[in-house]
N, C-alpha and C. Protein backbone atom coordinates (compact mmCIF):
# COMPACT_ATOMS: atom_id res chain seq x y z
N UNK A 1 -23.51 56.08 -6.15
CA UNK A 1 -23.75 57.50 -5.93
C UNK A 1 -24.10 58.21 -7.24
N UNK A 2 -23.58 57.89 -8.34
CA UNK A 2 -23.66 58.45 -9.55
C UNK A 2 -25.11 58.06 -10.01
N UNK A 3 -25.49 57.00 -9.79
CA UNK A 3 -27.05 56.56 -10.47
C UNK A 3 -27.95 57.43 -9.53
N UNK A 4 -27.40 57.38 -8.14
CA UNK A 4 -28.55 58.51 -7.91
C UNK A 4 -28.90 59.75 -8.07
N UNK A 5 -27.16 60.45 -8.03
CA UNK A 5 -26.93 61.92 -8.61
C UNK A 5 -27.70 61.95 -10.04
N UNK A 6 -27.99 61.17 -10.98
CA UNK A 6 -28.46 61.14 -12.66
C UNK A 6 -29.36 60.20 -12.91
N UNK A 7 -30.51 60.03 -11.40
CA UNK A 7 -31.75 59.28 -11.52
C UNK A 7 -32.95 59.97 -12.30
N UNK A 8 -32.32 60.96 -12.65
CA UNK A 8 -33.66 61.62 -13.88
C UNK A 8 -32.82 62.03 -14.98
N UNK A 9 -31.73 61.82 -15.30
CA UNK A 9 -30.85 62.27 -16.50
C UNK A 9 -29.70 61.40 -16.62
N UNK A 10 -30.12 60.37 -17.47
CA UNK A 10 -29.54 58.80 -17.65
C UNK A 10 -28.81 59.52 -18.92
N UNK A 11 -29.07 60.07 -19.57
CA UNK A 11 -28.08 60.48 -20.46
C UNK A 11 -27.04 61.24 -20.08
N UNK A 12 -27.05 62.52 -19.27
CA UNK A 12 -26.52 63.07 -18.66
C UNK A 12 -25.29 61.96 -17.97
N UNK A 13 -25.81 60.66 -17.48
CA UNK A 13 -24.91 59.96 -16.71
C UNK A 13 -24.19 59.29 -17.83
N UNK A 14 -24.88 59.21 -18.89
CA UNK A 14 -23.87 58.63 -20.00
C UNK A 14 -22.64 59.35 -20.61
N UNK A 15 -23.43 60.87 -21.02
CA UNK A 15 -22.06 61.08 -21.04
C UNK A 15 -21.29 61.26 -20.34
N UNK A 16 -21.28 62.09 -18.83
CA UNK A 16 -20.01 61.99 -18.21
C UNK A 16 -19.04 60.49 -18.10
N UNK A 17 -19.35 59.31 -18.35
CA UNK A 17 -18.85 57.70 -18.12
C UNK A 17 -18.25 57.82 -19.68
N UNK A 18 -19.00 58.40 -20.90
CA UNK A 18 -17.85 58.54 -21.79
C UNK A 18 -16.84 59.62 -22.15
N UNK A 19 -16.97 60.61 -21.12
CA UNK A 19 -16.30 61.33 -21.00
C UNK A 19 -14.53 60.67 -20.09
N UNK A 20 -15.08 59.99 -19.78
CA UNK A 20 -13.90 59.38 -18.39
C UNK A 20 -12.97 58.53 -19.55
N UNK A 21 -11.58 58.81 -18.67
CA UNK A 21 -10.93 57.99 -19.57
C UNK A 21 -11.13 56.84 -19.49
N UNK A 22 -10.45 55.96 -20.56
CA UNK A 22 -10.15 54.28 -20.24
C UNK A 22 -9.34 54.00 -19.07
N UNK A 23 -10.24 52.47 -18.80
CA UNK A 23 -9.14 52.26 -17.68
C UNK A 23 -8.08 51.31 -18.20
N UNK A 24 -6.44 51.45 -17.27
CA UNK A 24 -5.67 50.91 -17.93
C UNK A 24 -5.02 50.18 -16.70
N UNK A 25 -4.74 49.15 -17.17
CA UNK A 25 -4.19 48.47 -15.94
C UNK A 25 -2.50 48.21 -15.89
N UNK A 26 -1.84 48.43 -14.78
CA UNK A 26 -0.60 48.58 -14.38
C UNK A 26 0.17 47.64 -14.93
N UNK A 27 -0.51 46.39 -14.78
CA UNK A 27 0.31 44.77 -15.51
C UNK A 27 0.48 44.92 -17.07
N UNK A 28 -0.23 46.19 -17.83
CA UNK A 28 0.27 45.90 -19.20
C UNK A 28 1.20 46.86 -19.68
N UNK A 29 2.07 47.30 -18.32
CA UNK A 29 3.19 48.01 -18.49
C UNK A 29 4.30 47.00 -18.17
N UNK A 30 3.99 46.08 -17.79
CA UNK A 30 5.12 45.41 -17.16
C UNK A 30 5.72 44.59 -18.02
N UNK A 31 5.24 44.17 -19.34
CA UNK A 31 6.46 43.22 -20.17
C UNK A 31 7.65 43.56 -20.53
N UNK A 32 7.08 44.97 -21.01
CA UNK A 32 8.50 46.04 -21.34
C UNK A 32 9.60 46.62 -20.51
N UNK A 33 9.20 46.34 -19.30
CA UNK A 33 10.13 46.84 -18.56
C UNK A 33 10.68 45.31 -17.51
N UNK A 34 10.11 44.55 -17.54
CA UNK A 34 10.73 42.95 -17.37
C UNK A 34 11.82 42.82 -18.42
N UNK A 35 11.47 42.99 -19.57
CA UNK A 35 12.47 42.78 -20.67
C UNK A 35 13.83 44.08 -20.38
N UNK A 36 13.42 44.65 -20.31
CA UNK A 36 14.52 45.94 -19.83
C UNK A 36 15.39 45.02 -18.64
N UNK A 37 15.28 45.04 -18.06
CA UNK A 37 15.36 44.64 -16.72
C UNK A 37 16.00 42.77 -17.03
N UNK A 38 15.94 42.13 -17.65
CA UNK A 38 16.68 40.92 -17.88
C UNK A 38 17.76 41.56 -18.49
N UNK A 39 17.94 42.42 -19.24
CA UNK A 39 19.23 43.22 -20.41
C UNK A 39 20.79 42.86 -19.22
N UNK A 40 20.09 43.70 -17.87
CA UNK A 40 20.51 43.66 -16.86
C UNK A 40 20.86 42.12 -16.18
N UNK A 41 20.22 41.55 -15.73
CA UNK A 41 20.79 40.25 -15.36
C UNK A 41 22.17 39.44 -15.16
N UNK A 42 22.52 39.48 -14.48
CA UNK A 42 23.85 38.34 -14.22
C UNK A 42 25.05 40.11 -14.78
N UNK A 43 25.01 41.26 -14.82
CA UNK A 43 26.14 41.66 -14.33
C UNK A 43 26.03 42.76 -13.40
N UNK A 44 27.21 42.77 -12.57
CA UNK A 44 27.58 43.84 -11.56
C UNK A 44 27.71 44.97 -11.43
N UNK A 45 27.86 45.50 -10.78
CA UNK A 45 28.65 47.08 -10.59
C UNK A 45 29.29 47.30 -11.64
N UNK A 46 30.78 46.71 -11.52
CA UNK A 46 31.67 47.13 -12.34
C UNK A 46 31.19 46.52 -13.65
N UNK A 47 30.87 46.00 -14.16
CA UNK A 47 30.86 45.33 -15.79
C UNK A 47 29.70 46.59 -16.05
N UNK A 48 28.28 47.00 -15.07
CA UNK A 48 27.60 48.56 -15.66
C UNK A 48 28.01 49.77 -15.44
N UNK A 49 29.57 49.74 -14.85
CA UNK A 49 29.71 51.02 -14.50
C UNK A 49 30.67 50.92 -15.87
N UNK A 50 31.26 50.23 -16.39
CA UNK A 50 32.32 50.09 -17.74
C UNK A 50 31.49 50.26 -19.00
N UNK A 51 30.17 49.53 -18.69
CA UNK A 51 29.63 49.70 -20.22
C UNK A 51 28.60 51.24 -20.28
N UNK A 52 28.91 51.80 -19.13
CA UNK A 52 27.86 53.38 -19.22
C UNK A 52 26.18 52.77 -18.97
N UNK A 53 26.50 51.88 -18.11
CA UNK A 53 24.47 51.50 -17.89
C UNK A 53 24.26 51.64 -16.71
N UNK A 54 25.26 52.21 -15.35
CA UNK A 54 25.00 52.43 -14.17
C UNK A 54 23.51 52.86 -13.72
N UNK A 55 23.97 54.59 -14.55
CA UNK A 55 22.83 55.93 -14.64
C UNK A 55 21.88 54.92 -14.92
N UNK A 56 21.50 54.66 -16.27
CA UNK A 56 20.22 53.82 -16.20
C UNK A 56 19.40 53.09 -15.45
N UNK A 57 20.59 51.91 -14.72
CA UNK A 57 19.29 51.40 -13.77
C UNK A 57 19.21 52.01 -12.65
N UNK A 58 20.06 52.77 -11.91
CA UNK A 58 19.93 53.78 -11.27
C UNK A 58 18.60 54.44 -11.20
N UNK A 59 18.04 55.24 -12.32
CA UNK A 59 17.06 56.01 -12.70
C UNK A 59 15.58 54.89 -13.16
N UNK A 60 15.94 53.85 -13.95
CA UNK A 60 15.01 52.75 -14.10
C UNK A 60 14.93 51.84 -13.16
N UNK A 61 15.43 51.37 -12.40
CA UNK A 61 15.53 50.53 -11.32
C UNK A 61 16.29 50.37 -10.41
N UNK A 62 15.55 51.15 -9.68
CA UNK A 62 16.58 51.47 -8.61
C UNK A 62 16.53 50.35 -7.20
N UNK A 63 15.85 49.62 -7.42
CA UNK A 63 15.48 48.13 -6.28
C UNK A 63 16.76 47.70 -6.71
N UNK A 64 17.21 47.31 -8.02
CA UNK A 64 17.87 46.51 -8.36
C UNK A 64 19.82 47.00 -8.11
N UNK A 65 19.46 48.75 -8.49
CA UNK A 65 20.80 49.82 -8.01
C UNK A 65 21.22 49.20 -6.55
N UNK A 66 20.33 49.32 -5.97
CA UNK A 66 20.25 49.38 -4.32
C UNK A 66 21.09 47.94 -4.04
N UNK A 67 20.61 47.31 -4.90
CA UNK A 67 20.85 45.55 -4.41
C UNK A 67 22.45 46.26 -4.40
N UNK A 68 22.87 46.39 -5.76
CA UNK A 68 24.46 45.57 -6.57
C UNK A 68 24.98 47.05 -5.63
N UNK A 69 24.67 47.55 -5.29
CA UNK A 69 25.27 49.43 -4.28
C UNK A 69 25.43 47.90 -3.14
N UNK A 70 24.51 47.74 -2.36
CA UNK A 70 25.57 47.05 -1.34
C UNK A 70 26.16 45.88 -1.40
N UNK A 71 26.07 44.98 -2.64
CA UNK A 71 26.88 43.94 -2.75
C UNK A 71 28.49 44.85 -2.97
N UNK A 72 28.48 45.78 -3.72
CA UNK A 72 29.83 46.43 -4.05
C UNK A 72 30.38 46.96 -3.05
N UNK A 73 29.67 48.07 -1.84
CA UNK A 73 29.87 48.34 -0.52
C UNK A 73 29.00 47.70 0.42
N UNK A 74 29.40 46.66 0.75
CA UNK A 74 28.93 46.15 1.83
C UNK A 74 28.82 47.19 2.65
N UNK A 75 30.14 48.02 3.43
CA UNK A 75 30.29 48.48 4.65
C UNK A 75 29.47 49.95 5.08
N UNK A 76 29.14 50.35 3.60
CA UNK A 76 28.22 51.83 3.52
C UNK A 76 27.12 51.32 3.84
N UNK A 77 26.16 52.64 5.08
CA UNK A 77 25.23 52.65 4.94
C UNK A 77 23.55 53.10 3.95
């Protein structure tokens, strides 16, 4: 659509394409927060509710909140 909208003003089409941001892709957010996220690994509820890291994954990962919330209450919905 754009080559035809700027079929007589190829410059015109240039700059708006360097006007656009970079593109960035989602996967090169993810090492840093994999690594976050092992810190976590192998403890529970209680061992993050003692060391003050609940809130955190709570707010950072909350897939993972959700898990150890019903391993701790099973019976809550």
């Amino acid at each position: 659509k754009l080559g035809e909208s700027f079929k007589t003003d190829p410059k015109g089409l240039k700059d708006l394409i360097d006007a656009m941001p970079a593109q960035t892709l989602v996967t090169d957010n993810l090492g840093d927060n994999a690594k976050d996220l092992a810190d976590y690994n192998g403890k529970g509820w209680d061992d993050l509710y003692a060391s003050n890291q609940l809130e955190t994954v709570r707010t950072k990962f909350p897939d993972l909140y959700e898990k150890l919330k019903k391993e701790k209450f099973p019976n809550q919905d």
